[in-house]
C-alpha atoms as a PDB file:
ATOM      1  CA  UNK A   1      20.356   1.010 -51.759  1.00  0.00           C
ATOM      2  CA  UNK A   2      22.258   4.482 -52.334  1.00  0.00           C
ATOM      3  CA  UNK A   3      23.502   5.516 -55.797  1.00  0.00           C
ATOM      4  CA  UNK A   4      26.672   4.836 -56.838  1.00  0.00           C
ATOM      5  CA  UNK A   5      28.682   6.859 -58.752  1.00  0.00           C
ATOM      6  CA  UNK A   6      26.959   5.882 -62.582  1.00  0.00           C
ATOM      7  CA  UNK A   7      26.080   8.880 -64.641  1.00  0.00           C
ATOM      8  CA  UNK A   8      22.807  10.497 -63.971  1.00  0.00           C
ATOM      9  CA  UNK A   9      20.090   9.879 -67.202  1.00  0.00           C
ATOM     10  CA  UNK A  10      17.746  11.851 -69.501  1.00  0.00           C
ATOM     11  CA  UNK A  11      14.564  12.565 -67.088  1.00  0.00           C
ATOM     12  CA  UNK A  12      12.587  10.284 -69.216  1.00  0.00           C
ATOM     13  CA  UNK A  13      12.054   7.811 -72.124  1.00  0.00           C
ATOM     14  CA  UNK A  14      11.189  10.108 -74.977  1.00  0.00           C
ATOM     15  CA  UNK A  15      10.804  13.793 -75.767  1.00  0.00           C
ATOM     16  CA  UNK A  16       7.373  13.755 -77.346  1.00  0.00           C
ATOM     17  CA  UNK A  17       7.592  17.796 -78.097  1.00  0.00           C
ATOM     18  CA  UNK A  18       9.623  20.688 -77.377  1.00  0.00           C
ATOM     19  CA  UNK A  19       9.301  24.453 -78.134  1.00  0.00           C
ATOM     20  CA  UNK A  20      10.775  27.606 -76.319  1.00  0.00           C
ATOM     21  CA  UNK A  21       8.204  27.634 -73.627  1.00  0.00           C
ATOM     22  CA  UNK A  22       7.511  23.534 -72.504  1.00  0.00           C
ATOM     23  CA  UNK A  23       9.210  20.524 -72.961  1.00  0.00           C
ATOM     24  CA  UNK A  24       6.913  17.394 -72.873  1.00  0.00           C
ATOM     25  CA  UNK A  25       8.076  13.635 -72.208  1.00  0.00           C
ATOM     26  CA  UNK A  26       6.663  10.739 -71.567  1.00  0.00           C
ATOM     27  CA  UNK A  27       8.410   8.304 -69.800  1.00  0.00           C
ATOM     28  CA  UNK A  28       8.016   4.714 -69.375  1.00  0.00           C
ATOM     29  CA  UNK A  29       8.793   2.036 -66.183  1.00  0.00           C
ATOM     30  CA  UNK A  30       7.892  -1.569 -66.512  1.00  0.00           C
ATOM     31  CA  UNK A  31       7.120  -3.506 -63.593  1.00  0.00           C
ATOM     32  CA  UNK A  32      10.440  -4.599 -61.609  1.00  0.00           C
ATOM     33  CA  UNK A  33      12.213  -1.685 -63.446  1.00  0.00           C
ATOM     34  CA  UNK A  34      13.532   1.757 -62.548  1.00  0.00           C
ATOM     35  CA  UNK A  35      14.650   4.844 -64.669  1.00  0.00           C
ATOM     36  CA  UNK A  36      17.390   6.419 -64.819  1.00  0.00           C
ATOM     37  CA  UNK A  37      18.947   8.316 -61.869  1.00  0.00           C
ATOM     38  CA  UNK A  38      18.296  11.853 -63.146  1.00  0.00           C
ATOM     39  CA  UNK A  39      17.885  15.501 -61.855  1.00  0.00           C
ATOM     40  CA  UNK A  40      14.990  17.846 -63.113  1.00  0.00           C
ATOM     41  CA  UNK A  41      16.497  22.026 -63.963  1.00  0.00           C
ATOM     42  CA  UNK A  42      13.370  23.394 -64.368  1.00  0.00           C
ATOM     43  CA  UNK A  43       9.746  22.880 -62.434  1.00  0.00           C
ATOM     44  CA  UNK A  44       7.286  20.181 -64.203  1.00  0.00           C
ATOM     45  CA  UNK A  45       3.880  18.424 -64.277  1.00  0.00           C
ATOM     46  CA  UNK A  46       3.272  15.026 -64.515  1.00  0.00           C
ATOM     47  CA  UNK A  47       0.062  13.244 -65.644  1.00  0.00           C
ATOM     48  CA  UNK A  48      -0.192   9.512 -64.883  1.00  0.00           C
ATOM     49  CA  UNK A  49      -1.241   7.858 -68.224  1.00  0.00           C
ATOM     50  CA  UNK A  50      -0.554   4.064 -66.541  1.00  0.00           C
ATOM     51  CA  UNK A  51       0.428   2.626 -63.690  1.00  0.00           C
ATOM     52  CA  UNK A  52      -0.831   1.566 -59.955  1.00  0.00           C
ATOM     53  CA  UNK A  53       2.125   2.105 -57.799  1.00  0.00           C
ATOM     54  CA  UNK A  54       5.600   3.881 -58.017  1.00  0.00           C
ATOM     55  CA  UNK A  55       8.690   4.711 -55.601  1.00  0.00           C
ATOM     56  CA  UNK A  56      10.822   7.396 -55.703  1.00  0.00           C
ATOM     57  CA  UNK A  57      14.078   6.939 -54.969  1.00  0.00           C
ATOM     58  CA  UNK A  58      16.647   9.372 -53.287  1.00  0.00           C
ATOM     59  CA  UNK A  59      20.441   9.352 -53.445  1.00  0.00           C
ATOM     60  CA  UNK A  60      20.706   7.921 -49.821  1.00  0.00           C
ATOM     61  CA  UNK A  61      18.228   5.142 -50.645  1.00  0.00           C
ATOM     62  CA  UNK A  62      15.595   5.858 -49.120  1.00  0.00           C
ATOM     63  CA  UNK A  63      12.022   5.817 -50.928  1.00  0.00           C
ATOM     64  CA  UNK A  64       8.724   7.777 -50.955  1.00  0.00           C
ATOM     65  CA  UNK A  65       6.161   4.983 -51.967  1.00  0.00           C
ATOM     66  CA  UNK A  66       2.548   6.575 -54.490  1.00  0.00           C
ATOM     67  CA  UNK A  67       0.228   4.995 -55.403  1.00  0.00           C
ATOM     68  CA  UNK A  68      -0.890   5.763 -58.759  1.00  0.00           C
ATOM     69  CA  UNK A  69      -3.979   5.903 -61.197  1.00  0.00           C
ATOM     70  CA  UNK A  70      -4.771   7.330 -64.260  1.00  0.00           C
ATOM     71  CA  UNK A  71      -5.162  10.821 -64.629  1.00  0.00           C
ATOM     72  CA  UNK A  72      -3.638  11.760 -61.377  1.00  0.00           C
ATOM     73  CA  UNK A  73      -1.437  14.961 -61.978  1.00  0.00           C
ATOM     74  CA  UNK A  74       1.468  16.573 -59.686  1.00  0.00           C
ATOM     75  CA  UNK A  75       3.289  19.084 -59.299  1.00  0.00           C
ATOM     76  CA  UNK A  76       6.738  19.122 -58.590  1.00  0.00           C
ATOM     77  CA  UNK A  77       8.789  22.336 -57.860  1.00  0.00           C
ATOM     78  CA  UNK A  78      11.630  20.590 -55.813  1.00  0.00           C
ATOM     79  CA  UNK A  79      14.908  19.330 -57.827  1.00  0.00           C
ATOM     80  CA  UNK A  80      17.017  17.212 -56.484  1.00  0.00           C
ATOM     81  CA  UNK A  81      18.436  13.779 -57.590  1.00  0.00           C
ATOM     82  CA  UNK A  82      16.144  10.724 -57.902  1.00  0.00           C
ATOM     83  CA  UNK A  83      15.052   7.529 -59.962  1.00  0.00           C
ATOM     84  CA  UNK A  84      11.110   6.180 -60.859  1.00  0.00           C
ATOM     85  CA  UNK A  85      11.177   2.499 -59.175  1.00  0.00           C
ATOM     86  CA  UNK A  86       8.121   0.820 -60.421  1.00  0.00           C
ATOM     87  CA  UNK A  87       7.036  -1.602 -58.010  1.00  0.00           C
ATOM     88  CA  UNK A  88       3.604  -1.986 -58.577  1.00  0.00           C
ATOM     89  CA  UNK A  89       2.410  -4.960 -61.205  1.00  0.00           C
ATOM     90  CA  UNK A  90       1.060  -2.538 -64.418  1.00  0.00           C
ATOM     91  CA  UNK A  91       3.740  -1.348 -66.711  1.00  0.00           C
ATOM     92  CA  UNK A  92       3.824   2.959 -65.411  1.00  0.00           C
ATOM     93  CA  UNK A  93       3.564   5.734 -67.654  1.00  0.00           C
ATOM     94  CA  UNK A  94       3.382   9.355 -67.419  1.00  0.00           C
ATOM     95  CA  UNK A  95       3.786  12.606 -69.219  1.00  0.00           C
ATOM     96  CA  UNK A  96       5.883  15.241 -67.662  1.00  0.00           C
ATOM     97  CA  UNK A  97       5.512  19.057 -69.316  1.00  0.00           C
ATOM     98  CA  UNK A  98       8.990  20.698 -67.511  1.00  0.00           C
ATOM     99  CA  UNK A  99       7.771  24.456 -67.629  1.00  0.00           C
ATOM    100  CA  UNK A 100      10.757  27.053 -69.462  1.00  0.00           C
ATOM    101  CA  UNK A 101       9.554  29.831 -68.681  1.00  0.00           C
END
């Protein structure tokens, strides 16, 4: 289903640390649940910590399906407007380290 016009969200759960050159989160998506509709400024990393499988949603709806495990890191140097649908059955969570420099 596209995104309606609802405010877009913090990019994550919790900001775990922050100093002038990272900014780490983890964030958090129980199973049935999705996070916030948000948009990334700067390029990040994630690191699954939990989880087996995710979608990511785009603005127009449509979804890019991962499966996930621990460990598994990504990079992601695209920005553009999305949400974290957990659809898998284990609660998902993963630190992202946005790069400031």
């Amino acid at each position: 289903m596209p995104r309606s016009n609802e405010p877009l969200g913090d990019i994550a759960t919790e900001v775990m640390f922050e100093n002038d050159r990272v900014k780490i989160w983890t964030l958090i998506v129980d199973p049935g649940q999705a996070s916030a509709w948000h948009l990334h400024l700067r390029d990040y990393i994630t690191v699954t910590v939990e989880g087996d499988h995710i979608s990511l949603e785009h603005e127009d709806g449509s979804t890019d399906p991962s499966t996930q495990e621990p460990g598994r890191l990504k990079w992601h140097g695209e920005h553009f407007v999305h949400r974290v649908v957990n659809d898998g059955t284990a609660r998902y969570r993963n630190i992202l380290i946005e790069l400031k420099d």
